[in-house]
Protein backbone atom coordinates (compact mmCIF):
# COMPACT_ATOMS: atom_id res chain seq x y z
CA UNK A 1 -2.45 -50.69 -6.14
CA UNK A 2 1.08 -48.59 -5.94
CA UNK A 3 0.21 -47.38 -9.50
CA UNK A 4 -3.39 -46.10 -8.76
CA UNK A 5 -1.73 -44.36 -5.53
CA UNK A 6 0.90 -42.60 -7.81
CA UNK A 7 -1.82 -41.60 -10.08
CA UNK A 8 -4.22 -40.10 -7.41
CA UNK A 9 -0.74 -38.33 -5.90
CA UNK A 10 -0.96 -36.39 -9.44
CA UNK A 11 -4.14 -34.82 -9.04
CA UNK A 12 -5.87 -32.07 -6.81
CA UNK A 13 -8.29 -34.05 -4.49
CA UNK A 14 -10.52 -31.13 -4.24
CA UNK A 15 -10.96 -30.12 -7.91
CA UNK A 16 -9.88 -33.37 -9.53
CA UNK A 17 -6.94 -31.06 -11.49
CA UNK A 18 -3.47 -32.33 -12.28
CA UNK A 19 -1.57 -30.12 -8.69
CA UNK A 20 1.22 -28.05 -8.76
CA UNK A 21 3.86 -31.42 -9.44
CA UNK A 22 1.84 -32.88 -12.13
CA UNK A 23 1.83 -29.66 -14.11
CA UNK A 24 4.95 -28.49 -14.12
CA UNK A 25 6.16 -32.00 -15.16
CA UNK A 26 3.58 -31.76 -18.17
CA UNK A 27 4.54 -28.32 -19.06
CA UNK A 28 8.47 -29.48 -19.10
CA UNK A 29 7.52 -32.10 -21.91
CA UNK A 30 5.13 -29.43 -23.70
CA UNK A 31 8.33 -26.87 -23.66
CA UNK A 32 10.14 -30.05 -25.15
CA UNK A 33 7.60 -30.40 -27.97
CA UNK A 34 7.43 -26.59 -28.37
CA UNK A 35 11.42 -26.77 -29.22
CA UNK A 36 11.10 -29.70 -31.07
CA UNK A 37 8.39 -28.70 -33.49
CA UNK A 38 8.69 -24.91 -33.37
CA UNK A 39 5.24 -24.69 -32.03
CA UNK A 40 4.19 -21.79 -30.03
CA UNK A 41 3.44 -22.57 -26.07
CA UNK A 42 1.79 -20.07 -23.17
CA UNK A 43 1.91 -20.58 -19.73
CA UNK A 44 -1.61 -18.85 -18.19
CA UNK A 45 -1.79 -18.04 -14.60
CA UNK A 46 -5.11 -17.50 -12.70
CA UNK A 47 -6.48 -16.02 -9.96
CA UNK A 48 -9.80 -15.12 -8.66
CA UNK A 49 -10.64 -11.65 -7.40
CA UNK A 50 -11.65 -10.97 -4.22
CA UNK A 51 -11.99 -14.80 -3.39
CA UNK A 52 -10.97 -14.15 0.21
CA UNK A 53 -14.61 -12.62 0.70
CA UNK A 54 -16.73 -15.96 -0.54
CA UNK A 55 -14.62 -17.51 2.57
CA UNK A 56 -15.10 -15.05 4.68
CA UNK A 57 -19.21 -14.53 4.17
CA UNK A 58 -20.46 -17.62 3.00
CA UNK A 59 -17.86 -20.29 4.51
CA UNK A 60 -14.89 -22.56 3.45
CA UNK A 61 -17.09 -25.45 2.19
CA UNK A 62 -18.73 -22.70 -0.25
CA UNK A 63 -15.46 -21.52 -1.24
CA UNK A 64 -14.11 -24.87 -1.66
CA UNK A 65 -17.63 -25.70 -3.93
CA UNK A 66 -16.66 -22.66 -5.77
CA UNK A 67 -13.00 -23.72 -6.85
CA UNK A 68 -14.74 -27.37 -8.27
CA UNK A 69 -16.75 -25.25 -10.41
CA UNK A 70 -13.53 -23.15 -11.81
CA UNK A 71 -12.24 -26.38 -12.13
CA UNK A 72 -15.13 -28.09 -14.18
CA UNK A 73 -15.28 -24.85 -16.11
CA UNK A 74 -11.10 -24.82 -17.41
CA UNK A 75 -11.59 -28.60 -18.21
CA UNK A 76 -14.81 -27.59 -20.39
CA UNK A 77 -13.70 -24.78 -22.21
CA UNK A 78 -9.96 -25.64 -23.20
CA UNK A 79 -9.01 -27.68 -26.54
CA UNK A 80 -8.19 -31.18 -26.02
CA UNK A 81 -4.41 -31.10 -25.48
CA UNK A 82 -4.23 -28.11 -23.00
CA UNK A 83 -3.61 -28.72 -19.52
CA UNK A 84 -5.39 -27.35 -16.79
CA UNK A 85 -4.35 -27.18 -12.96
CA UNK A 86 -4.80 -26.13 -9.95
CA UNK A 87 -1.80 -24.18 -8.54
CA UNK A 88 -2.81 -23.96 -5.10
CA UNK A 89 -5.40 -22.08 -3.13
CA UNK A 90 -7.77 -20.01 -5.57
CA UNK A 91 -4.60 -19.80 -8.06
CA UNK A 92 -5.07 -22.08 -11.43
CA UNK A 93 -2.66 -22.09 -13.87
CA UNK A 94 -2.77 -23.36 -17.92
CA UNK A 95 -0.30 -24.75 -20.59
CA UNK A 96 -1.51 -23.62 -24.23
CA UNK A 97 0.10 -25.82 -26.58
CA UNK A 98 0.20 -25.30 -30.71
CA UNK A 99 -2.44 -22.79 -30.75
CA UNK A 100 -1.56 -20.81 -34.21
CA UNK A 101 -1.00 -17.05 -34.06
CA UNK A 102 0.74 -15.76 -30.81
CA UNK A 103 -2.09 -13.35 -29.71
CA UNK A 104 -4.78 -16.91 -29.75
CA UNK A 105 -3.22 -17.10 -26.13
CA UNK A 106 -5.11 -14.10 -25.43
CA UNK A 107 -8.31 -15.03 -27.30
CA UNK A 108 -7.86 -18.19 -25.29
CA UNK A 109 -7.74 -15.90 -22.40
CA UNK A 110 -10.03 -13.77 -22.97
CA UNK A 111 -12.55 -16.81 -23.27
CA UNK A 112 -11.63 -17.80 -19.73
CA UNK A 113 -12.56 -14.67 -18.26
CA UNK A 114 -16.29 -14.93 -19.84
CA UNK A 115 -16.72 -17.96 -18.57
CA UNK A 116 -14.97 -17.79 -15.10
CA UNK A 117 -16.85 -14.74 -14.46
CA UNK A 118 -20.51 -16.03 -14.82
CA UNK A 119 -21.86 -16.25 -11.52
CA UNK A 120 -21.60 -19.64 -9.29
CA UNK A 121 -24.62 -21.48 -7.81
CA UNK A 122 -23.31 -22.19 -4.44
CA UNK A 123 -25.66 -23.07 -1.35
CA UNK A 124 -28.44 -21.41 -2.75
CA UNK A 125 -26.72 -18.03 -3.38
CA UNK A 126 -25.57 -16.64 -6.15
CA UNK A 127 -21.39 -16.02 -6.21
CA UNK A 128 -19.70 -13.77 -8.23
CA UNK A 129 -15.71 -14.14 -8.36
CA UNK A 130 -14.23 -12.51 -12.04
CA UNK A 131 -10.49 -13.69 -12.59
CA UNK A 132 -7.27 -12.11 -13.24
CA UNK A 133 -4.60 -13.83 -16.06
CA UNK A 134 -1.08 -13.22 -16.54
CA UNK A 135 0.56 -14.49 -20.17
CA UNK A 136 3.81 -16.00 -20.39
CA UNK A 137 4.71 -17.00 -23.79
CA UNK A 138 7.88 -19.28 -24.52
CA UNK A 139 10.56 -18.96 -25.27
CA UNK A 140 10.22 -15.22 -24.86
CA UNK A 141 9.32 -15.25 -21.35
CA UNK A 142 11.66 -17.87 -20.51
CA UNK A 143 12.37 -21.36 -21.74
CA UNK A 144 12.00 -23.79 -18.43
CA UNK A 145 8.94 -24.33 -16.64
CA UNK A 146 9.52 -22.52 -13.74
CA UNK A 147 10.58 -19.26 -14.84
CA UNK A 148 7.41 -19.54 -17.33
CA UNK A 149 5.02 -19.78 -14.31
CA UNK A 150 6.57 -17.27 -12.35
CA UNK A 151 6.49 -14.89 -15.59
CA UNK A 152 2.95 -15.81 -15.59
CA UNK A 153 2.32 -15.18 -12.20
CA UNK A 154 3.97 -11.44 -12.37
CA UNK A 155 1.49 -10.77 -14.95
CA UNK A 156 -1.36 -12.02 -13.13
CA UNK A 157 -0.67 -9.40 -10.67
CA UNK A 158 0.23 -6.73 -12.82
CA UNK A 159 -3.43 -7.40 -14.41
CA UNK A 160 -4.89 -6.74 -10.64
CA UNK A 161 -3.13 -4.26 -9.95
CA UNK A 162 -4.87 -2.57 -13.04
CA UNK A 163 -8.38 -3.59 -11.61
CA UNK A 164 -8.88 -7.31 -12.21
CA UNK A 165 -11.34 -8.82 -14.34
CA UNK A 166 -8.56 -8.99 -17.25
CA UNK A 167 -5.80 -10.55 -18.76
CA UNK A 168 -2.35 -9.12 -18.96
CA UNK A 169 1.18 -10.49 -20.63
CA UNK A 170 4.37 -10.81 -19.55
CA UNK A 171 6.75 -8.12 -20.52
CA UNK A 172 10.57 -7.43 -20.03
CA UNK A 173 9.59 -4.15 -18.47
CA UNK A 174 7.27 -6.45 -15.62
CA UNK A 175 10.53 -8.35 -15.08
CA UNK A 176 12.60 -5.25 -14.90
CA UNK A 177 10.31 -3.63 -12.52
CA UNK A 178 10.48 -6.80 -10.70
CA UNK A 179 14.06 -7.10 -10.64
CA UNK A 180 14.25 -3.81 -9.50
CA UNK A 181 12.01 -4.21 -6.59
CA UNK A 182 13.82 -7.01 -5.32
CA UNK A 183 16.86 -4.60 -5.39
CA UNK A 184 15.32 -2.02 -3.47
CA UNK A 185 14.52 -5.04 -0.98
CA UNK A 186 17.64 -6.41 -0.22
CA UNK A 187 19.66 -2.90 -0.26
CA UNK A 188 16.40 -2.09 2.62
CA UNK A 189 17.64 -5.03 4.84
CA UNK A 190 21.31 -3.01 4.80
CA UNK A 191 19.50 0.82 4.66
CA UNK A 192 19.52 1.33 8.35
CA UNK A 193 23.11 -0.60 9.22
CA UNK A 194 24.61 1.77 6.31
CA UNK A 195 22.78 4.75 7.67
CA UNK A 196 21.06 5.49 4.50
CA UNK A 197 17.59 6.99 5.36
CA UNK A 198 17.54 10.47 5.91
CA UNK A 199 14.52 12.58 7.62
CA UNK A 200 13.22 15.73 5.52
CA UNK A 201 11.05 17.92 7.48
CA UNK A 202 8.22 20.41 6.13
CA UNK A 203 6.81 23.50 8.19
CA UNK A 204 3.50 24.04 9.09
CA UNK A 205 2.09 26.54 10.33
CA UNK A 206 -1.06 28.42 11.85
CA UNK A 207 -3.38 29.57 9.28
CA UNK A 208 -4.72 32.75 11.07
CA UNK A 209 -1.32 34.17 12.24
CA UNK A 210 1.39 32.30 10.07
CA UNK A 211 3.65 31.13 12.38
CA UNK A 212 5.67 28.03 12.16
CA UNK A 213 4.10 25.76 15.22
CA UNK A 214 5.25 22.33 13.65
CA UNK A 215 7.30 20.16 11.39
CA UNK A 216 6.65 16.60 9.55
CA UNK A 217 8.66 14.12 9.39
CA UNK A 218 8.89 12.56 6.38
CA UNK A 219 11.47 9.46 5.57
CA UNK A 220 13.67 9.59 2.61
CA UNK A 221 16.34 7.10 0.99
CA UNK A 222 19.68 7.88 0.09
CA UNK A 223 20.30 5.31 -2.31
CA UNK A 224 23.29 4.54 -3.83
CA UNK A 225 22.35 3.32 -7.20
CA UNK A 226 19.17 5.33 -7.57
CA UNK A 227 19.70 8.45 -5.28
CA UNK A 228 17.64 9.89 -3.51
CA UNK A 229 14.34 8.05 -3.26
CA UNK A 230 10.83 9.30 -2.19
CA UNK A 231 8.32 7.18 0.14
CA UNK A 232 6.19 5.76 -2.23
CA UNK A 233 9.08 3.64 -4.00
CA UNK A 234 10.15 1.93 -1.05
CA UNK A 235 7.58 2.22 1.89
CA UNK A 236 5.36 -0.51 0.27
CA UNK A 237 8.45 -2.86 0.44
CA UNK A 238 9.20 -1.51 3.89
CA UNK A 239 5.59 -2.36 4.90
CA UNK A 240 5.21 -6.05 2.61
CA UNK A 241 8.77 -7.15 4.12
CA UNK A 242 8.21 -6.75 7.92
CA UNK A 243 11.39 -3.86 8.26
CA UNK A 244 8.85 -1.17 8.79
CA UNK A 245 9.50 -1.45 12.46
CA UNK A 246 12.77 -1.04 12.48
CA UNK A 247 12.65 1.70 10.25
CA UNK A 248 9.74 3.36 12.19
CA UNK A 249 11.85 2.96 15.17
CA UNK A 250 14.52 4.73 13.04
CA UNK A 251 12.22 7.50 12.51
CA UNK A 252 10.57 7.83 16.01
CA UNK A 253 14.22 7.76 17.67
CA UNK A 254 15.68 10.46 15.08
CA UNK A 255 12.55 13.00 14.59
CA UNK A 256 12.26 13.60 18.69
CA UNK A 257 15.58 13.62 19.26
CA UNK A 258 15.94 16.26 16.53
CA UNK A 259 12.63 18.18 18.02
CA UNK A 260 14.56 18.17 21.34
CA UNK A 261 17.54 19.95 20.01
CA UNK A 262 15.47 22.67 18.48
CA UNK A 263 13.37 23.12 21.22
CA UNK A 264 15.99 23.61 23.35
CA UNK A 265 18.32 25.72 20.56
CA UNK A 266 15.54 28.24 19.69
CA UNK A 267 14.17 28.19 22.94
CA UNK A 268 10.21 27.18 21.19
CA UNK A 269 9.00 24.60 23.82
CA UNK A 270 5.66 24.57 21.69
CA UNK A 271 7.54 23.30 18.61
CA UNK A 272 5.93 19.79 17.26
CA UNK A 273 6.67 17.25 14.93
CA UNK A 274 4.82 14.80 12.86
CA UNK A 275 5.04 11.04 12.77
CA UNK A 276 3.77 8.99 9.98
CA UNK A 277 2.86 5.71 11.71
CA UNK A 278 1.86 2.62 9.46
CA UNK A 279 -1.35 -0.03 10.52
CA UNK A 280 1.48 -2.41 10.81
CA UNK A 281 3.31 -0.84 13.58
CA UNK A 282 -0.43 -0.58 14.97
CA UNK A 283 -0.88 -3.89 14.87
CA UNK A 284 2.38 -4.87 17.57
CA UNK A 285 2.93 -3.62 20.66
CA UNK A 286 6.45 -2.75 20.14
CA UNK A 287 5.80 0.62 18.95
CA UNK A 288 4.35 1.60 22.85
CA UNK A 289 7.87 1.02 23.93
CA UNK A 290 9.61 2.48 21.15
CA UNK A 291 7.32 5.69 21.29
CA UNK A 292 7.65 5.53 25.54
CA UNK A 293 11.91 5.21 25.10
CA UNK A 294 11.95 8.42 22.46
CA UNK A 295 9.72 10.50 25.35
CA UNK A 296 11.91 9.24 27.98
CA UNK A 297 15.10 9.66 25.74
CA UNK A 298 14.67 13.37 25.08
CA UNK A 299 12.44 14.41 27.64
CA UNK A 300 9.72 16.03 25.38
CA UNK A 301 6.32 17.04 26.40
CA UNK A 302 4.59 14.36 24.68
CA UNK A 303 1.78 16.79 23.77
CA UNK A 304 4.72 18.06 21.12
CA UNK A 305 4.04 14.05 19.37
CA UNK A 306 2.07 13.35 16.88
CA UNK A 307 1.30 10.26 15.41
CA UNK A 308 -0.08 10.26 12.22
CA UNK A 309 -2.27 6.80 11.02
CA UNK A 310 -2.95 6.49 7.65
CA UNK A 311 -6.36 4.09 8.47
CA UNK A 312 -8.79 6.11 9.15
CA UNK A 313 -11.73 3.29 10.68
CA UNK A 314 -10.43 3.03 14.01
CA UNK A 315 -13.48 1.37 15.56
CA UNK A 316 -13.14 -1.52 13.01
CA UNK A 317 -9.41 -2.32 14.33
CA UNK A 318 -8.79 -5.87 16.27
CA UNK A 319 -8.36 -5.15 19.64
CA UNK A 320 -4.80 -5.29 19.82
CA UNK A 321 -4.80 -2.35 17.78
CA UNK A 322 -7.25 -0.24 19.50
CA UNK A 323 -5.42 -1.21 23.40
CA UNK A 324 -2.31 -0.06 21.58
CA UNK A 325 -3.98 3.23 20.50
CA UNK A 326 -5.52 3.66 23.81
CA UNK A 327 -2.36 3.26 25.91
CA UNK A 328 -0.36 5.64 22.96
CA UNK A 329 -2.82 8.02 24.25
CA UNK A 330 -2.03 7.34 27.97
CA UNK A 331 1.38 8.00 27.08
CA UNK A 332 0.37 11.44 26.18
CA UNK A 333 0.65 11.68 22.49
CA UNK A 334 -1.57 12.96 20.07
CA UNK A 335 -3.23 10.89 17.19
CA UNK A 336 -3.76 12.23 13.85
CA UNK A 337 -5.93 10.73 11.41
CA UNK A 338 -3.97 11.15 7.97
CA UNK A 339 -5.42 11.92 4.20
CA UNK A 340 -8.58 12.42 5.70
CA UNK A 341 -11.62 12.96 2.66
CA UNK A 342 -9.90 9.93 0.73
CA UNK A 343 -10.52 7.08 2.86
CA UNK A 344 -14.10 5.46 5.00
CA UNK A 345 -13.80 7.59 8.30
CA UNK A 346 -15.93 6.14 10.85
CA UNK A 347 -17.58 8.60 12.80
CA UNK A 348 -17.29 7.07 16.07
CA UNK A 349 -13.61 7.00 16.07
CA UNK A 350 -13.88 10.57 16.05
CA UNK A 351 -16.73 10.65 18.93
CA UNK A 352 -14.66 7.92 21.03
CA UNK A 353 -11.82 10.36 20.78
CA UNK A 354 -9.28 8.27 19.46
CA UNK A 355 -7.75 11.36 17.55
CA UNK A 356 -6.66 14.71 18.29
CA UNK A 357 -6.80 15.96 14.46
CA UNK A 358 -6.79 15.10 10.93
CA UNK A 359 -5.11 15.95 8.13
CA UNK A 360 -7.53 17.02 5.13
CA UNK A 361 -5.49 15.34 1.90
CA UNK A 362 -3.92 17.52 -0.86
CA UNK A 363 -6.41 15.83 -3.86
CA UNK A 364 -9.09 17.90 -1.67
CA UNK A 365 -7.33 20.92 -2.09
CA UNK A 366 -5.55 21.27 -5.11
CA UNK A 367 -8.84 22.04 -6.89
CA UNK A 368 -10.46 23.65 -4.35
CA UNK A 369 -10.55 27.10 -5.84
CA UNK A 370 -12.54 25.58 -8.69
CA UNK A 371 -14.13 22.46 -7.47
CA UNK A 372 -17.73 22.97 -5.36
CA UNK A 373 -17.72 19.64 -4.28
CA UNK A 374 -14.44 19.83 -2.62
CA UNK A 375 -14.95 23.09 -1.22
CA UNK A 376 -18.11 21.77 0.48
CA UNK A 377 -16.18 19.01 1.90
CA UNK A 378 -13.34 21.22 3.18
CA UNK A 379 -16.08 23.64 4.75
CA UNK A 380 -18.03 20.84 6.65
CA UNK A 381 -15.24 18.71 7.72
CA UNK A 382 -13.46 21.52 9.22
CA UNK A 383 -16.93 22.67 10.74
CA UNK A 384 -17.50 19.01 12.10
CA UNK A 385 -14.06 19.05 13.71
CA UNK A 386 -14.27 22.46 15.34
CA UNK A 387 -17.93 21.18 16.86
CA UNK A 388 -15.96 17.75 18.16
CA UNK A 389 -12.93 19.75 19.80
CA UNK A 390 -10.44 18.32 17.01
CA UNK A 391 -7.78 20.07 14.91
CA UNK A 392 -7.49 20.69 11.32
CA UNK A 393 -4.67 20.45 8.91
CA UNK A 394 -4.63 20.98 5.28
CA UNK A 395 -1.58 19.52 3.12
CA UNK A 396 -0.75 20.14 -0.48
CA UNK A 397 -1.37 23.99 0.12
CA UNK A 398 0.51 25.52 -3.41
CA UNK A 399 -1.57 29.17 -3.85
CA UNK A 400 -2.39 31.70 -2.19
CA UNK A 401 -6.02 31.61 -2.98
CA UNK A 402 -5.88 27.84 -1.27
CA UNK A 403 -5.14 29.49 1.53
CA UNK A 404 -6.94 32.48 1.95
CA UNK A 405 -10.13 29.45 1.41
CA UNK A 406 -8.93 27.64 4.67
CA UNK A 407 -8.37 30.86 6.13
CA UNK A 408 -11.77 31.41 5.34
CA UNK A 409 -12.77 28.37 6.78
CA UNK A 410 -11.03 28.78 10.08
CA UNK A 411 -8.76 25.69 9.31
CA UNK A 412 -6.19 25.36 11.62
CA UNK A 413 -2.99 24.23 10.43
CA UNK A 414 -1.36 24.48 6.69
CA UNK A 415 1.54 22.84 4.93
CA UNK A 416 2.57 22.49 1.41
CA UNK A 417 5.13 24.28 -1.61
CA UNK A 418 3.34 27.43 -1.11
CA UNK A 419 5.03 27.51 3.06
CA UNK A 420 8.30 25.68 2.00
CA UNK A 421 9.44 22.58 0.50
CA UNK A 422 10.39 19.64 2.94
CA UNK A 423 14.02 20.17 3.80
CA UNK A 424 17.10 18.36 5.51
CA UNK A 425 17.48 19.36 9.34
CA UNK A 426 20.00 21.91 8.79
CA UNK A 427 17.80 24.23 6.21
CA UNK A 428 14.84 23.96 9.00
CA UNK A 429 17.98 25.15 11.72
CA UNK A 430 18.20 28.46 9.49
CA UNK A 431 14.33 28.81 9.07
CA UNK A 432 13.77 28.71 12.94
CA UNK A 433 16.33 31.30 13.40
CA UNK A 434 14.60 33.67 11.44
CA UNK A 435 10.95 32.58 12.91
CA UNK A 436 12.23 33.32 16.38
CA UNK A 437 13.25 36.71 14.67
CA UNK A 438 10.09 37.31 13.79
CA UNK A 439 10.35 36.61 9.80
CA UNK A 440 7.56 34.31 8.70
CA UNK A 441 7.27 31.80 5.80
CA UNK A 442 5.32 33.65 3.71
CA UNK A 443 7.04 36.79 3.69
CA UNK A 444 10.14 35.54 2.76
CA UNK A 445 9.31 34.13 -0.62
CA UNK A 446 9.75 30.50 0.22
CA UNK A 447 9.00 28.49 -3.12
């Protein structure tokens, strides 16, 4: 009786796999043999695409009848010897043992994605759920069972990242871009306590006269290993690891306080600056109170605000998110919908009037002299927007045939190389003091 209950411990009641324990304790004797005999071993690591929608449309017990049939599937289609399991969740994971030549582990996985990928007979529908596979191969991606799974698992993702429906191996450059990322995630939990972000600002300004009405705020890291580092390295990890509201309050606090002294300086009450806000700082409360302290703070006229969302469906949001839109606009701030033309806009979060403006993105224009297609866009968007009361911006602007088209167009706002650079507070100082001189951008030869 004890032993059958220590046997059925081993195995995954729902697909009847070895689980997580079982496995690794088979793959630490199969790295044993591997030593021993000079065999080759791969760990494989394997998750199904978009799995979360089966759940979400059909129903757990058709998700759950979905994972049995990976399950019968790996135990059908592997050698006698091999050792499938199920990892957890929709995650399966595979020891190859002695299987010849080292690239068999990706004919082996290359079989598993045929035969994963056929479509599932579950309730009377007909499922489709294609795998991704990360490689680990021992002792070159590690030589104890652990560190071969997680290998395997880094992989795995780097294959969906790349679009799923493939395999993908382990590499030293996957760990080192791994390594590094964890880097740039503990130095984050220090960046704000070592005052290492830094705001850059770029102009914008009215398309028709070419004066500078605004600024955007745009977050930057000093690092001190890799310098100075751009958004896109370390926002993601901002956003993944829950410190993008502390570093949105950073930014909030900092770009209206700095607003405030230029306002005041240059004596341009009209002067605005952008926010970038992220769905995550949406999605909690928090950010009414931090955007309500920064108003209160400096005493701007929160008409001078703009928030910035990078979502643009706002009439799909939960309702958390949509009360804290709707009392961000009581505070008297405006919304922005940002890279507008690259993402599903839903047009009744413009007719609700969620948003003040949007931002047309810079893949729209940087071919816009040449593209048809994207010079339609541009021309109805900004036509839709004037007929709805709502502001245009165009970013990316680098020529001065791009502009003279949104000029053209009676677009509202520009920014981009062709106005100026984004800058450190001090450069923008020196800019303002000429605009209130009455030297524009443009004629100054800004690069």
């Amino acid at each position: 009786r004890a032993t059958e209950l220590e046997d059925r411990a081993q195995f995954d009641a729902l697909t009847n796999l070895p689980n997580r324990a079982a496995f690794i304790d088979q793959l630490r004797r199969g790295i044993g043999r591997s030593h021993r005999k000079a065999m080759p071993l791969a760990v494989l690591f394997i998750d199904l695409d978009r799995f979360k929608s089966v759940n979400d449309t059909l129903g757990h017990d058709a998700g759950d009848d979905v994972l049995r049939q990976v399950g019968e599937r790996l135990q059908r289609n592997l050698r006698i010897g091999d050792t499938p399991a199920r990892w957890g969740g929709d995650e399966f994971v595979v020891c190859l043992e002695d299987f010849g030549e080292m690239s068999n582990a990706g004919a082996a996985a290359q079989k598993l994605l045929l035969v994963l990928s056929e479509r599932y007979e579950v309730m009377n529908s007909e499922v489709f759920a294609t795998p991704s596979i990360g490689i680990a191969l021992c002792p070159d991606s590690g030589d104890d069972a652990e560190r071969l799974v997680k290998a395997a698992e880094i992989a795995m993702h780097e294959a969906r990242k790349r679009g799923g429906g493939r395999f993908q191996y382990y590499s030293n450059a996957l760990n080192s871009h791994l390594e590094q990322r964890e880097e740039l995630e503990v130095g984050l939990r220090h960046a704000l306590v070592r005052d290492e972000f830094v705001l850059h600002y770029q102009p914008r300004i009215d398309v028709t006269t070419g004066r500078l009405i605004g600024l955007e705020a745009l977050l930057r890291w000093q690092h001190p290993r890799f310098g100075l580092l751009q958004p896109d390295r370390f926002v993601p990890i901002l956003e993944s690891s829950g410190l993008i509201h502390s570093a949105g309050e950073w930014v909030l606090a900092t770009a209206t306080r700095q607003l405030a002294v230029w306002q005041r300086q240059f004596e341009m009450p009209d002067l605005s600056i952008a926010i970038n806000v992220s769905p995550q700082q949406l999605a909690q409360s928090r950010i009414i109170d931090t955007v309500a302290a920064a108003l209160d703070n400096t005493q701007l006229d929160p008409g001078c605000v703009e928030l910035e969302i990078g979502d643009g469906n706002l009439s799909r949001r939960r309702d958390a998110e949509v009360d804290a839109l709707r009392s961000l606009r009581r505070l008297g701030v405006r919304l922005s919908l940002d890279k507008f033309g690259t993402r599903d806009i839903s047009f009744e979060s413009l007719e609700r009037g969620y948003v003040d403006s949007f931002v047309l993105d810079q893949s729209l224009i940087a071919d816009v002299e040449t593209n048809d297609s994207h010079q339609r866009i541009v021309r109805a968007a900004i036509a839709m927007a004037q007929g709805m009361d709502i502001e245009v911006a165009a970013e990316g602007v680098e020529t001065l045939t791009q502009l003279e088209f949104l000029r053209s167009c009676n677009c509202d706002l520009a920014q981009g190389f062709l106005i100026s650079r984004p800058m450190q507070s001090e450069k923008v100082s020196s800019i303002l003091r000429s605009e209130i001189a009455g030297t524009r951008l443009l004629t100054r030869g800004m690069p």
